[in-house]
PDB file of N, CA and C in Angstrom:
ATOM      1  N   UNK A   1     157.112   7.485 -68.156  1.00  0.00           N
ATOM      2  CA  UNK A   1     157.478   8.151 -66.924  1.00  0.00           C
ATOM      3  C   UNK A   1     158.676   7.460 -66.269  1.00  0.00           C
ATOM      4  N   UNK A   2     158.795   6.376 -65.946  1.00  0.00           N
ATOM      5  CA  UNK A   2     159.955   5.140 -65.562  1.00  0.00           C
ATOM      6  C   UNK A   2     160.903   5.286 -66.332  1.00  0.00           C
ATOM      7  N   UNK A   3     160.730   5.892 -67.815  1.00  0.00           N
ATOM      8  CA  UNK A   3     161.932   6.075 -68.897  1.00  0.00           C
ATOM      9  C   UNK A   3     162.826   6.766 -68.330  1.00  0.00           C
ATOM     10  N   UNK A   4     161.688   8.104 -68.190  1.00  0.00           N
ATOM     11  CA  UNK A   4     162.408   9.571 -67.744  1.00  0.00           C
ATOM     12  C   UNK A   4     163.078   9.311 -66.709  1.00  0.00           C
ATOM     13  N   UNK A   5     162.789   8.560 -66.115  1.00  0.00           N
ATOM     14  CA  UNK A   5     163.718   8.190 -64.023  1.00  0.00           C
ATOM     15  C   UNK A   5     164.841   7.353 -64.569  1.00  0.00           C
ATOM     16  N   UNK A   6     164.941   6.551 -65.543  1.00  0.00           N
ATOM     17  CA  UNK A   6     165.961   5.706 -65.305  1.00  0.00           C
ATOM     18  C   UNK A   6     167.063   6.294 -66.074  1.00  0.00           C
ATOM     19  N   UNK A   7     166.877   7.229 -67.351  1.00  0.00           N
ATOM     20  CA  UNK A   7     167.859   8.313 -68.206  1.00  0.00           C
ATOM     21  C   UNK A   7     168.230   8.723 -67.281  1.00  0.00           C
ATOM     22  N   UNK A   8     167.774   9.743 -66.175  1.00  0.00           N
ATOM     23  CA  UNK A   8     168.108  10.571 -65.240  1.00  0.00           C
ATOM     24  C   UNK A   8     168.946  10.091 -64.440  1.00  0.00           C
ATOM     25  N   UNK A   9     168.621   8.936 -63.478  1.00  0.00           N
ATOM     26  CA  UNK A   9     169.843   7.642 -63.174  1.00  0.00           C
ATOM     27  C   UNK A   9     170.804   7.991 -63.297  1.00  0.00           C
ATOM     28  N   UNK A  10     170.563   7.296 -64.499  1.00  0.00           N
ATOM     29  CA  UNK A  10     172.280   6.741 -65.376  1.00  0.00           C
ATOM     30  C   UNK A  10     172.838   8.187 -65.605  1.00  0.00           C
ATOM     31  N   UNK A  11     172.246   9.158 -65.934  1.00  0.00           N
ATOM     32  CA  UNK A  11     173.143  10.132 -66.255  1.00  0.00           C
ATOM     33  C   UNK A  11     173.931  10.583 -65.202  1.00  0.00           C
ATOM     34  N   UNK A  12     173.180  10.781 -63.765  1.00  0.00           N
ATOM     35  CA  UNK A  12     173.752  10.878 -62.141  1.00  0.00           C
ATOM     36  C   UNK A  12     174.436  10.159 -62.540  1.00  0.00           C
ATOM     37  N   UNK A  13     174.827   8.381 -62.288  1.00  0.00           N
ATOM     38  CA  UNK A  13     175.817   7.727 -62.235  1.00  0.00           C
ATOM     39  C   UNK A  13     177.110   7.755 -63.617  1.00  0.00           C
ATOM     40  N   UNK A  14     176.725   8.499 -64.729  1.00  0.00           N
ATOM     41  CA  UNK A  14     177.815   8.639 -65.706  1.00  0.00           C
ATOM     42  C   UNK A  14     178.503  10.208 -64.607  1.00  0.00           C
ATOM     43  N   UNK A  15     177.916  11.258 -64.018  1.00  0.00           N
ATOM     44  CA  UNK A  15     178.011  12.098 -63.970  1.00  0.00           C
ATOM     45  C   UNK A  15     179.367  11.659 -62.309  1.00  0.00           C
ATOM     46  N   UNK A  16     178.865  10.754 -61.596  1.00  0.00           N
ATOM     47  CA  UNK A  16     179.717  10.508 -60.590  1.00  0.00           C
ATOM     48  C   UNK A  16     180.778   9.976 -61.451  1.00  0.00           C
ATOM     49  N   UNK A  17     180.640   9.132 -62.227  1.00  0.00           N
ATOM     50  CA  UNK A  17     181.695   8.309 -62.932  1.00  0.00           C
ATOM     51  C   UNK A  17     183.404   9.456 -63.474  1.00  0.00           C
ATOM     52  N   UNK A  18     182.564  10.741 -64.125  1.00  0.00           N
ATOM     53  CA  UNK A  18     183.415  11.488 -64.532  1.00  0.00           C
ATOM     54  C   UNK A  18     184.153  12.399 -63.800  1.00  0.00           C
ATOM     55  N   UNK A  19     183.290  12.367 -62.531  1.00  0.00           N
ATOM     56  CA  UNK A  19     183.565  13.634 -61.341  1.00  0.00           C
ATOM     57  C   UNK A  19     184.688  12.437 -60.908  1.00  0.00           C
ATOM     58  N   UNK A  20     184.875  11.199 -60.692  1.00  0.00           N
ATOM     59  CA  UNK A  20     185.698  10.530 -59.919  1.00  0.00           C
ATOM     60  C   UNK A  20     187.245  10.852 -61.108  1.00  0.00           C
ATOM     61  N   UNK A  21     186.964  11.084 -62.273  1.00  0.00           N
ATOM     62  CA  UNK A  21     188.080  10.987 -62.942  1.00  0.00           C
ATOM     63  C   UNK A  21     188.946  12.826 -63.205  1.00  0.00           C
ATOM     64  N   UNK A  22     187.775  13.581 -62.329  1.00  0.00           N
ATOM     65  CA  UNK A  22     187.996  15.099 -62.376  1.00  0.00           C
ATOM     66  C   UNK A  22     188.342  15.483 -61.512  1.00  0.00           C
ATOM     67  N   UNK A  23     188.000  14.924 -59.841  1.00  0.00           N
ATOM     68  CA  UNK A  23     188.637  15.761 -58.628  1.00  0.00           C
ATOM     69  C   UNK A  23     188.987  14.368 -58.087  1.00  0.00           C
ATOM     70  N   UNK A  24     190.495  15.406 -57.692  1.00  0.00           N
ATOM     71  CA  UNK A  24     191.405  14.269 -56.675  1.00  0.00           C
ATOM     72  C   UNK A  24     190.603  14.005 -55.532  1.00  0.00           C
ATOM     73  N   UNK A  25     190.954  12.851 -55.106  1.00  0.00           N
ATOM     74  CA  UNK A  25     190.321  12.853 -53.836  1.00  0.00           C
ATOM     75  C   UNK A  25     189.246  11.791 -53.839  1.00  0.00           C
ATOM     76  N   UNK A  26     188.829  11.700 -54.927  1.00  0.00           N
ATOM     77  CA  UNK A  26     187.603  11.209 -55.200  1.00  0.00           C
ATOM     78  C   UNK A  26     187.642   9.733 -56.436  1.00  0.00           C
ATOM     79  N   UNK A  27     187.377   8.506 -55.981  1.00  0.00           N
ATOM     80  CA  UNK A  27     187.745   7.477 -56.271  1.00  0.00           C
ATOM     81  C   UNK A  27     186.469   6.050 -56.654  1.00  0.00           C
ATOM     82  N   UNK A  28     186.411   6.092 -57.498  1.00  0.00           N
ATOM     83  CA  UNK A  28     185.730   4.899 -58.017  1.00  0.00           C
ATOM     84  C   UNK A  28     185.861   3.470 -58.056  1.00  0.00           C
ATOM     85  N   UNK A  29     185.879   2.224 -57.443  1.00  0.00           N
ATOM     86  CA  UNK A  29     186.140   0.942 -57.312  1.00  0.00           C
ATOM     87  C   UNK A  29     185.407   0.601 -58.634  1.00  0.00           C
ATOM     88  N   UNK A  30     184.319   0.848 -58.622  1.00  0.00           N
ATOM     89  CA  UNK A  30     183.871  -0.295 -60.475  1.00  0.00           C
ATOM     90  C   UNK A  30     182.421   0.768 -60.378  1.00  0.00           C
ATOM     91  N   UNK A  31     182.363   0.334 -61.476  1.00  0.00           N
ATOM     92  CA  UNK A  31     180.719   0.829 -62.025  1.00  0.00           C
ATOM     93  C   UNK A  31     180.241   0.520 -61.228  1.00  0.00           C
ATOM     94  N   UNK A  32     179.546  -0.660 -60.772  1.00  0.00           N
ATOM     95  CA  UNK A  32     178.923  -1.049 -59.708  1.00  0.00           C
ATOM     96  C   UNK A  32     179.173  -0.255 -58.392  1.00  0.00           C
ATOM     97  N   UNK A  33     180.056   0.144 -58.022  1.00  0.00           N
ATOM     98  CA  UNK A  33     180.467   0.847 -56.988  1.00  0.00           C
ATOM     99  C   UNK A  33     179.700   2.422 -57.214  1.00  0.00           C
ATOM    100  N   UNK A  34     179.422   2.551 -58.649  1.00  0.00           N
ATOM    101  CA  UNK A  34     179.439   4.046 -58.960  1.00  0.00           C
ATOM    102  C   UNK A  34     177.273   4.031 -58.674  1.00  0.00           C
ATOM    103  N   UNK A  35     177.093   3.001 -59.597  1.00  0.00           N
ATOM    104  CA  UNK A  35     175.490   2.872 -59.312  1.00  0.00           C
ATOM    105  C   UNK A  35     175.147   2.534 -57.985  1.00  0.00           C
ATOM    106  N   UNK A  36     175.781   1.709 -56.946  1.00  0.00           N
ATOM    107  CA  UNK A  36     175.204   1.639 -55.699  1.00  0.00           C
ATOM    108  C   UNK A  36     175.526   3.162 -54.925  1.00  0.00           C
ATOM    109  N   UNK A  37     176.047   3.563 -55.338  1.00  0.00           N
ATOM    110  CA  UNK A  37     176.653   4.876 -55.018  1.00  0.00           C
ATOM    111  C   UNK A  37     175.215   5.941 -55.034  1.00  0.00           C
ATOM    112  N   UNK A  38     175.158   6.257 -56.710  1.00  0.00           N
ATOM    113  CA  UNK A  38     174.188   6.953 -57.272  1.00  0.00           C
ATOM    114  C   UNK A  38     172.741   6.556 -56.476  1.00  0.00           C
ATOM    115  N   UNK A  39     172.659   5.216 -56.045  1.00  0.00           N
ATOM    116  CA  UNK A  39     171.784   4.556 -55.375  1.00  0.00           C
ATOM    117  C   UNK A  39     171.268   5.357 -54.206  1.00  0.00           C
ATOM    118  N   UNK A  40     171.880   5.233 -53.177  1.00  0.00           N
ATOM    119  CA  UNK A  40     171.728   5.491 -51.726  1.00  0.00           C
ATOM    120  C   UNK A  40     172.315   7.075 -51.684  1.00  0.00           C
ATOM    121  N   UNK A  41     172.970   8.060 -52.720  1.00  0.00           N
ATOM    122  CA  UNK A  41     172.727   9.285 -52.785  1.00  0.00           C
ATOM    123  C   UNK A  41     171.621   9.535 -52.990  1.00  0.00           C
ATOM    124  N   UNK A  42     170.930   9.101 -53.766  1.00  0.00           N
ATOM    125  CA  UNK A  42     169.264   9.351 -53.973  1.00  0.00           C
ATOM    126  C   UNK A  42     168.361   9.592 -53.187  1.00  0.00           C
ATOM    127  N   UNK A  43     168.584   8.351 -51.976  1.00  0.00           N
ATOM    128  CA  UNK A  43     168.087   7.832 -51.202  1.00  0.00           C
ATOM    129  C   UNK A  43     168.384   8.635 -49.982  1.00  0.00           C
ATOM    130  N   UNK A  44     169.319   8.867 -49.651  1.00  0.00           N
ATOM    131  CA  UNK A  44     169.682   9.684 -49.022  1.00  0.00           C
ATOM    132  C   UNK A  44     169.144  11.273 -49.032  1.00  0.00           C
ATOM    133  N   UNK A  45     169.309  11.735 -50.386  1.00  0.00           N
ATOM    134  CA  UNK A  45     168.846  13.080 -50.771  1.00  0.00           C
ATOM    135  C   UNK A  45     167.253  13.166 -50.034  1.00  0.00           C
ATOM    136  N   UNK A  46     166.643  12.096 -50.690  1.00  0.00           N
ATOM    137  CA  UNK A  46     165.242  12.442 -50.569  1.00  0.00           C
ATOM    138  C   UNK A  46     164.709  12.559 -49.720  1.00  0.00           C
ATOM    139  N   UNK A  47     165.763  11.622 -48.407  1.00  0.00           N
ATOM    140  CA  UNK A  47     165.036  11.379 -46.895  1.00  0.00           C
ATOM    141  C   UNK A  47     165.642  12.932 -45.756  1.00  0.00           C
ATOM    142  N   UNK A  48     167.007  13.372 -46.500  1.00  0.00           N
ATOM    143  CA  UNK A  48     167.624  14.020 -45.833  1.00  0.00           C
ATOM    144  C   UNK A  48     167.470  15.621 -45.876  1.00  0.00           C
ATOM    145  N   UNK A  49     167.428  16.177 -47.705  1.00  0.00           N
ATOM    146  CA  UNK A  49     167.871  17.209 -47.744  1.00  0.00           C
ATOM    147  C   UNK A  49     166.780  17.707 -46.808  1.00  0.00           C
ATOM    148  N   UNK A  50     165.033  18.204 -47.566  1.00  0.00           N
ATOM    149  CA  UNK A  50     164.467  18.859 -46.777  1.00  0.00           C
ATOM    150  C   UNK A  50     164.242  18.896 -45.622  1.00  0.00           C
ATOM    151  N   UNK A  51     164.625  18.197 -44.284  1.00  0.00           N
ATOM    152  CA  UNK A  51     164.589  18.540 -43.457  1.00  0.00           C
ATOM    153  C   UNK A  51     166.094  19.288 -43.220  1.00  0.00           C
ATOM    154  N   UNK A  52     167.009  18.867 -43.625  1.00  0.00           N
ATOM    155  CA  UNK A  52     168.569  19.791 -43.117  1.00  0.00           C
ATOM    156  C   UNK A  52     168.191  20.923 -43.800  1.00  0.00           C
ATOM    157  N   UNK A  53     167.404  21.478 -44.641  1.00  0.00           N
ATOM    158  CA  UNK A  53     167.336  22.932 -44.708  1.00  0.00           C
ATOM    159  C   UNK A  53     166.545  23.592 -43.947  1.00  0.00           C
ATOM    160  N   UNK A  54     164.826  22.829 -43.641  1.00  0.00           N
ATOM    161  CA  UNK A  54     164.468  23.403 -42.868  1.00  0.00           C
ATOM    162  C   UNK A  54     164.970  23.513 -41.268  1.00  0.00           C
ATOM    163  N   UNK A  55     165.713  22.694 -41.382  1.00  0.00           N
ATOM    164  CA  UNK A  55     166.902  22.849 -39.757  1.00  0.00           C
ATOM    165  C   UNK A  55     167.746  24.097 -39.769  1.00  0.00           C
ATOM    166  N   UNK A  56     168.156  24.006 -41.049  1.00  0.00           N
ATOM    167  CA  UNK A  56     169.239  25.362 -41.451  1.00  0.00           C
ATOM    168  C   UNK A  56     168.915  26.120 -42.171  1.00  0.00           C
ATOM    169  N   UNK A  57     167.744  26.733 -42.194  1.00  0.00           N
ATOM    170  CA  UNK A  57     167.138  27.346 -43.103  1.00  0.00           C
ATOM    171  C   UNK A  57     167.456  29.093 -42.738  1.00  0.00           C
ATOM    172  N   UNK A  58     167.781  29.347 -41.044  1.00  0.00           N
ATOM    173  CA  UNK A  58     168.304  30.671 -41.903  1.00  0.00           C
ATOM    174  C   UNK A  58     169.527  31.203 -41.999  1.00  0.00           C
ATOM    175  N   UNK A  59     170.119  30.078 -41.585  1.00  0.00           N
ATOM    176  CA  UNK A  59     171.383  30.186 -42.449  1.00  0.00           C
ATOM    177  C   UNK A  59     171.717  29.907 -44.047  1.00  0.00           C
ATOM    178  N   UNK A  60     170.731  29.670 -44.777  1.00  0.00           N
ATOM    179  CA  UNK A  60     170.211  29.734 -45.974  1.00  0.00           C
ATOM    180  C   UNK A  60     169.928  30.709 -46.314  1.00  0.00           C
ATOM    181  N   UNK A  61     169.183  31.169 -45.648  1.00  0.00           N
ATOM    182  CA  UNK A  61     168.574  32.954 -45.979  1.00  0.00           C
ATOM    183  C   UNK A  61     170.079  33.711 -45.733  1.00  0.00           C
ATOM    184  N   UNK A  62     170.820  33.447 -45.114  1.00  0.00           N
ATOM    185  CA  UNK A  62     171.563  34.144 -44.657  1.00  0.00           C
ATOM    186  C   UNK A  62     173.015  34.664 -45.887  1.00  0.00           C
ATOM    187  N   UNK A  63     173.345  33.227 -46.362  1.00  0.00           N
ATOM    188  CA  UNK A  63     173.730  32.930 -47.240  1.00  0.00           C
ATOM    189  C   UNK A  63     173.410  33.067 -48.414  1.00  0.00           C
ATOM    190  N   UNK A  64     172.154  33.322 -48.863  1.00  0.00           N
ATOM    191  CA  UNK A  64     171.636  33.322 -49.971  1.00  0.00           C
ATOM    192  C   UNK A  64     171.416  32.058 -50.729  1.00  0.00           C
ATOM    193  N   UNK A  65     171.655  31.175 -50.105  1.00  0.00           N
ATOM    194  CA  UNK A  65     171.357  29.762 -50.636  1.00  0.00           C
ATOM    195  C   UNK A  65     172.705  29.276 -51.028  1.00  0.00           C
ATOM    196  N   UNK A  66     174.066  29.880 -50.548  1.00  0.00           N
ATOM    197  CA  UNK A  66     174.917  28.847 -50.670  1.00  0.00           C
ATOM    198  C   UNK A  66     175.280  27.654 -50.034  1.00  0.00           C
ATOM    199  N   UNK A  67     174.629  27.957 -48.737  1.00  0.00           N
ATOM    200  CA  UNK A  67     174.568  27.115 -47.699  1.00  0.00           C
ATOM    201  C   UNK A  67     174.238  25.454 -48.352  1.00  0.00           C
ATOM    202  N   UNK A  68     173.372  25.176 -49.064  1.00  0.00           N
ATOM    203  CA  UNK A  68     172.604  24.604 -50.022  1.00  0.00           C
ATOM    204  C   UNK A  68     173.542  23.315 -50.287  1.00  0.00           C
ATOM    205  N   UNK A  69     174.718  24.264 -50.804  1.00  0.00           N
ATOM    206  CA  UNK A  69     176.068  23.417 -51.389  1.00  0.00           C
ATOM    207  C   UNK A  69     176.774  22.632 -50.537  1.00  0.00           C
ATOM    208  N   UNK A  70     176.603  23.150 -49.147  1.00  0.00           N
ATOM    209  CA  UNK A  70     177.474  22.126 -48.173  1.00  0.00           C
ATOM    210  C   UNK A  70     176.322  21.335 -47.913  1.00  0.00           C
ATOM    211  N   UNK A  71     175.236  21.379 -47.577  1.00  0.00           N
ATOM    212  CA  UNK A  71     174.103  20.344 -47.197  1.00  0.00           C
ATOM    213  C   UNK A  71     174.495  19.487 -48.300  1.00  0.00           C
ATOM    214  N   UNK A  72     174.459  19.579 -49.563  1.00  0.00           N
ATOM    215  CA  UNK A  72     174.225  18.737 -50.576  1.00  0.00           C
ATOM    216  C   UNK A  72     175.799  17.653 -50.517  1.00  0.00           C
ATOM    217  N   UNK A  73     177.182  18.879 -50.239  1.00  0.00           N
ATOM    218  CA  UNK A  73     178.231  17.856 -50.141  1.00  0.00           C
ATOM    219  C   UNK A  73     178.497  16.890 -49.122  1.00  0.00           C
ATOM    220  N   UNK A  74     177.687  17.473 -47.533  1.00  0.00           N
ATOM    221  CA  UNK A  74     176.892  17.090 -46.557  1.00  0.00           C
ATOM    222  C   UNK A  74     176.941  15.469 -46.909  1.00  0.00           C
ATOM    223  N   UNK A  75     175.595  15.166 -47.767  1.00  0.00           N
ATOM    224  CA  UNK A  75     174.772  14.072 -48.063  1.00  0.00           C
ATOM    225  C   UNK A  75     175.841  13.372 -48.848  1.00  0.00           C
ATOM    226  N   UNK A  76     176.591  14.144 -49.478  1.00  0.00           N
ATOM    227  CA  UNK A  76     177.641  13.281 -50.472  1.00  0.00           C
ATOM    228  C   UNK A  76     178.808  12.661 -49.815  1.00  0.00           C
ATOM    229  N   UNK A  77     179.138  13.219 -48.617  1.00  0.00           N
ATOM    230  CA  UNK A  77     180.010  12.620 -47.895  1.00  0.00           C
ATOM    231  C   UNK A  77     179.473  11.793 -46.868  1.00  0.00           C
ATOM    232  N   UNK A  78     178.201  11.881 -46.465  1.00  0.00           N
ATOM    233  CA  UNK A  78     177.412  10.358 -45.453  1.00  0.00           C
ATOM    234  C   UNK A  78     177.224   9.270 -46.769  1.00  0.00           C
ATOM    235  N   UNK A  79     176.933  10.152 -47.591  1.00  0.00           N
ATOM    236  CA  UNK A  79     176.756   8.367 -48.945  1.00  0.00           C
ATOM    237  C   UNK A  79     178.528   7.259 -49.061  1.00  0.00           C
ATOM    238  N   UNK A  80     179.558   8.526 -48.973  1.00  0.00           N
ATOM    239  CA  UNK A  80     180.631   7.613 -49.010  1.00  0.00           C
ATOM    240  C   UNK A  80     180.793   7.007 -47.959  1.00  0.00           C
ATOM    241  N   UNK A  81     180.671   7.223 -46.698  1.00  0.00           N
ATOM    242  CA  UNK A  81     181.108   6.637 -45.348  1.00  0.00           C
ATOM    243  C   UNK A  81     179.881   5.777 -45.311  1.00  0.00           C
ATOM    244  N   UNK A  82     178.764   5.093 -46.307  1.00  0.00           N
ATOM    245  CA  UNK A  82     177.778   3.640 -46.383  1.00  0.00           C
ATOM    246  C   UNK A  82     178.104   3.104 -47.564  1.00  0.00           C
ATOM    247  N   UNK A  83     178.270   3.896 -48.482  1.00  0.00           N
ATOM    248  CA  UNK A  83     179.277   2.983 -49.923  1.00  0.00           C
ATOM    249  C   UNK A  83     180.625   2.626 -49.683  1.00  0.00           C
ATOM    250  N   UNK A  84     181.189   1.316 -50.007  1.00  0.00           N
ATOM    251  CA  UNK A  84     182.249   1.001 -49.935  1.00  0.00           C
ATOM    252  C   UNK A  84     183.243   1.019 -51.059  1.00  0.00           C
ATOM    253  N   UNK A  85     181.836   1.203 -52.458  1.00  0.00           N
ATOM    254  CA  UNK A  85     182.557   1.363 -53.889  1.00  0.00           C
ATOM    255  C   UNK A  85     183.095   2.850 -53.978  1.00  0.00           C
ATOM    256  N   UNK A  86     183.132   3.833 -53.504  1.00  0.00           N
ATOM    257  CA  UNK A  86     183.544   5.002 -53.668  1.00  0.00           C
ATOM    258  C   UNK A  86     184.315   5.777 -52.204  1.00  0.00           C
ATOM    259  N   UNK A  87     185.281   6.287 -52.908  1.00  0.00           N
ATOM    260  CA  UNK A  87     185.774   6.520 -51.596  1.00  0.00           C
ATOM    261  C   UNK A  87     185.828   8.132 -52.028  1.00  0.00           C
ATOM    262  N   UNK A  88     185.915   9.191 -50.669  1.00  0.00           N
ATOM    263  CA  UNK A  88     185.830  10.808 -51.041  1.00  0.00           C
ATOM    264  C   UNK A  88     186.938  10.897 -49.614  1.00  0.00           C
ATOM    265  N   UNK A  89     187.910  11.742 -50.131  1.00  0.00           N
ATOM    266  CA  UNK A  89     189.302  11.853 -49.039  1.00  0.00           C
ATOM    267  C   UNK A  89     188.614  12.985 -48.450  1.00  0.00           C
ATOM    268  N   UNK A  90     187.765  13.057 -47.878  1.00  0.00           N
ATOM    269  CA  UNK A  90     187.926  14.952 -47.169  1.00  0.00           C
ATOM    270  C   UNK A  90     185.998  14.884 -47.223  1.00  0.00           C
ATOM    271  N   UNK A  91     186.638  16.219 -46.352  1.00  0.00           N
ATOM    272  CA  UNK A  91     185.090  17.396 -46.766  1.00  0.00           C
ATOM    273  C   UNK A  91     185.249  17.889 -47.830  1.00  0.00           C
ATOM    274  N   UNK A  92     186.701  18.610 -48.004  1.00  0.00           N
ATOM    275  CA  UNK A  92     186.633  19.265 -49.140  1.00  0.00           C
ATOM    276  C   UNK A  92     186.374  18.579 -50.777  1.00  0.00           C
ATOM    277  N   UNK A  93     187.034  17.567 -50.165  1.00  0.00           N
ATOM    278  CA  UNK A  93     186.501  17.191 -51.696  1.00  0.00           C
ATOM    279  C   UNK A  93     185.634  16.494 -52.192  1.00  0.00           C
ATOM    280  N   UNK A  94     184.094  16.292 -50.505  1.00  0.00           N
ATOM    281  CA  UNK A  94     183.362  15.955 -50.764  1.00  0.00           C
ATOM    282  C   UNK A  94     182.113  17.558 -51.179  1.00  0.00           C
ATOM    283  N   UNK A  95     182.638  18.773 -51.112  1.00  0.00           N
ATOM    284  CA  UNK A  95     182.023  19.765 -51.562  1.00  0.00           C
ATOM    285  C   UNK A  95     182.313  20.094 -53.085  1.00  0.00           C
ATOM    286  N   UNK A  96     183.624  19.575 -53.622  1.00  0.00           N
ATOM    287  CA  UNK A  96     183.817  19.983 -54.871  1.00  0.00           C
ATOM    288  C   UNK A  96     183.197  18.825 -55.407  1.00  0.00           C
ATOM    289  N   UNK A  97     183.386  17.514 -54.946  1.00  0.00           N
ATOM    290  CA  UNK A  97     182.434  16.085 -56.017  1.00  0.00           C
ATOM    291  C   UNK A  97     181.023  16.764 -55.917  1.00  0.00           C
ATOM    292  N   UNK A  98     180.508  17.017 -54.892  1.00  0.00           N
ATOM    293  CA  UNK A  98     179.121  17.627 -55.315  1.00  0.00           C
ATOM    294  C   UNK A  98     178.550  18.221 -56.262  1.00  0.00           C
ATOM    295  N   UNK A  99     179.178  19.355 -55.862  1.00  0.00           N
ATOM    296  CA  UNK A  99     179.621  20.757 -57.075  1.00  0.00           C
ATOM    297  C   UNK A  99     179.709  20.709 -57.911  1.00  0.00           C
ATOM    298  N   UNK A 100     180.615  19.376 -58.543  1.00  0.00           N
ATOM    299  CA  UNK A 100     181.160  18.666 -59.777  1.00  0.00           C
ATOM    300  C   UNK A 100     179.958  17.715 -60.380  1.00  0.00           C
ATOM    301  N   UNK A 101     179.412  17.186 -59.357  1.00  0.00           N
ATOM    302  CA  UNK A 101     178.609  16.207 -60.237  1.00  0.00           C
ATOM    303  C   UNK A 101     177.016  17.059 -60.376  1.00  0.00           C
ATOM    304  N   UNK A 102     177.052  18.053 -59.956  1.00  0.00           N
ATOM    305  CA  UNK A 102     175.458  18.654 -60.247  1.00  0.00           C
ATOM    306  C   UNK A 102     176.003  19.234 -61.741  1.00  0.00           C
ATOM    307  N   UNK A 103     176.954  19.957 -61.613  1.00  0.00           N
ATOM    308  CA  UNK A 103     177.219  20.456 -63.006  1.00  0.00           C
ATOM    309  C   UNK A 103     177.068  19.582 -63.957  1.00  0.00           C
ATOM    310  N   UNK A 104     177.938  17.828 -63.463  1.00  0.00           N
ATOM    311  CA  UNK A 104     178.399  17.394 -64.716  1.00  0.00           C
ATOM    312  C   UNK A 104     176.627  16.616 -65.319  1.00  0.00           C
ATOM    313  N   UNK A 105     175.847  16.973 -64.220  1.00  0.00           N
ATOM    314  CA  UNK A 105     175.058  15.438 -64.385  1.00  0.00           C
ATOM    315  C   UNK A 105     173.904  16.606 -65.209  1.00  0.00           C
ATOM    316  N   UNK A 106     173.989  17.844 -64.587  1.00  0.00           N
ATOM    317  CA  UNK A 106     173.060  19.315 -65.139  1.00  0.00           C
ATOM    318  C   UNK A 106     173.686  19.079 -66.978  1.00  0.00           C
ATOM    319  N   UNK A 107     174.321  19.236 -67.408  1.00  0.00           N
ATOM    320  CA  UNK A 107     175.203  19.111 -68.410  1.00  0.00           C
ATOM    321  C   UNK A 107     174.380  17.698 -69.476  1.00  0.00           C
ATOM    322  N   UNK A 108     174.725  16.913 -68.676  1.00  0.00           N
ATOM    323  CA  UNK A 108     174.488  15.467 -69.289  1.00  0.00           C
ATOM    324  C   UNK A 108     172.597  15.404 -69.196  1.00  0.00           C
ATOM    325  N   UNK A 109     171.894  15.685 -68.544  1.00  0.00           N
ATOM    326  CA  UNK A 109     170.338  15.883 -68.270  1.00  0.00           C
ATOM    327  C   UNK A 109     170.584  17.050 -70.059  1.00  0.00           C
ATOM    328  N   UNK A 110     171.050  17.871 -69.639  1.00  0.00           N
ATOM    329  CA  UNK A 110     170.729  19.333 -70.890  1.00  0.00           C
ATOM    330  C   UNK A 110     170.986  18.188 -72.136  1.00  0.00           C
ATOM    331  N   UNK A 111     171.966  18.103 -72.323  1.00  0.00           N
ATOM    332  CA  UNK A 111     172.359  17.525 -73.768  1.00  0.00           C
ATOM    333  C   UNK A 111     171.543  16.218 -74.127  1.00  0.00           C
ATOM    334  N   UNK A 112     170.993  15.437 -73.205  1.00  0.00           N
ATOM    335  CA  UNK A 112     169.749  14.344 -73.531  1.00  0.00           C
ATOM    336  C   UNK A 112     168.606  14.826 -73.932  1.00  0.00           C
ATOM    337  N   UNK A 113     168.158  16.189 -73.547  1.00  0.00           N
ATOM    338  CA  UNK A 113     166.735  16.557 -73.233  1.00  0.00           C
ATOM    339  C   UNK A 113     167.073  17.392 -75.260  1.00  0.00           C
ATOM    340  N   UNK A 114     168.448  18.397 -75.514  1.00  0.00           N
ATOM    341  CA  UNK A 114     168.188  18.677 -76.540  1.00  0.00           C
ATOM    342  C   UNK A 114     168.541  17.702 -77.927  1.00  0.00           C
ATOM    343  N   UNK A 115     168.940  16.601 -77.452  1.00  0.00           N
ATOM    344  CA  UNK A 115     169.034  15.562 -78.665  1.00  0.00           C
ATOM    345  C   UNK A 115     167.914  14.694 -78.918  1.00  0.00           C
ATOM    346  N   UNK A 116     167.281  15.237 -77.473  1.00  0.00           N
ATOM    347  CA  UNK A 116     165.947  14.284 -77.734  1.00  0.00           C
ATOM    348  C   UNK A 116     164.725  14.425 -79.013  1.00  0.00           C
TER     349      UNK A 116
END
């Protein structure tokens, strides 16, 4: 079970790693920068999202759940302004690193699970 959490991890933090080398804006100091990163996004996610939806929830409905995407780039841009290893120039391009790293990390989760 601890396996499955720590693959998942690392793949988030390979997945920030590549998003920093895919959208401008968006900047990596060291690995270490990228895992304390992956760190306190986590941490963040878990304490934050569900209540900001049920805060904004019908503007969710409203949206159809795109709303979803700024909460999430939301959380991705309070993780850079407490990480010092990563820096994100904007909102905007704290909505596309989001965007970018669910795909890239959705991607990297798929291709572990079918080589497994």
């Amino acid at each position: 079970m601890i396996h499955h959490h720590l693959i998942q991890f690392f793949a988030f933090v390979a997945a920030v790693l590549i998003t920093a080398k895919m959208v401008p804006g968006i900047r990596v100091k060291s690995i270490g920068g990228g895992i304390v990163f992956s760190l306190v996004f986590a941490l963040l996610n878990k304490l934050l999202f569900v209540p900001l939806v049920m805060f904004t929830f019908p503007i969710v409905v409203i949206s159809l759940g795109l709303f979803l995407v700024i909460i999430n780039a939301f959380i991705f841009w309070l993780t850079d302004k407490i990480v010092k290893g990563v820096e994100v120039d904007g909102f905007g391009a704290a909505i596309l690193g989001s965007v970018v790293v669910t795909l890239v990390n959705w991607g990297i989760t798929w291709a572990l699970r079918v080589l497994a």
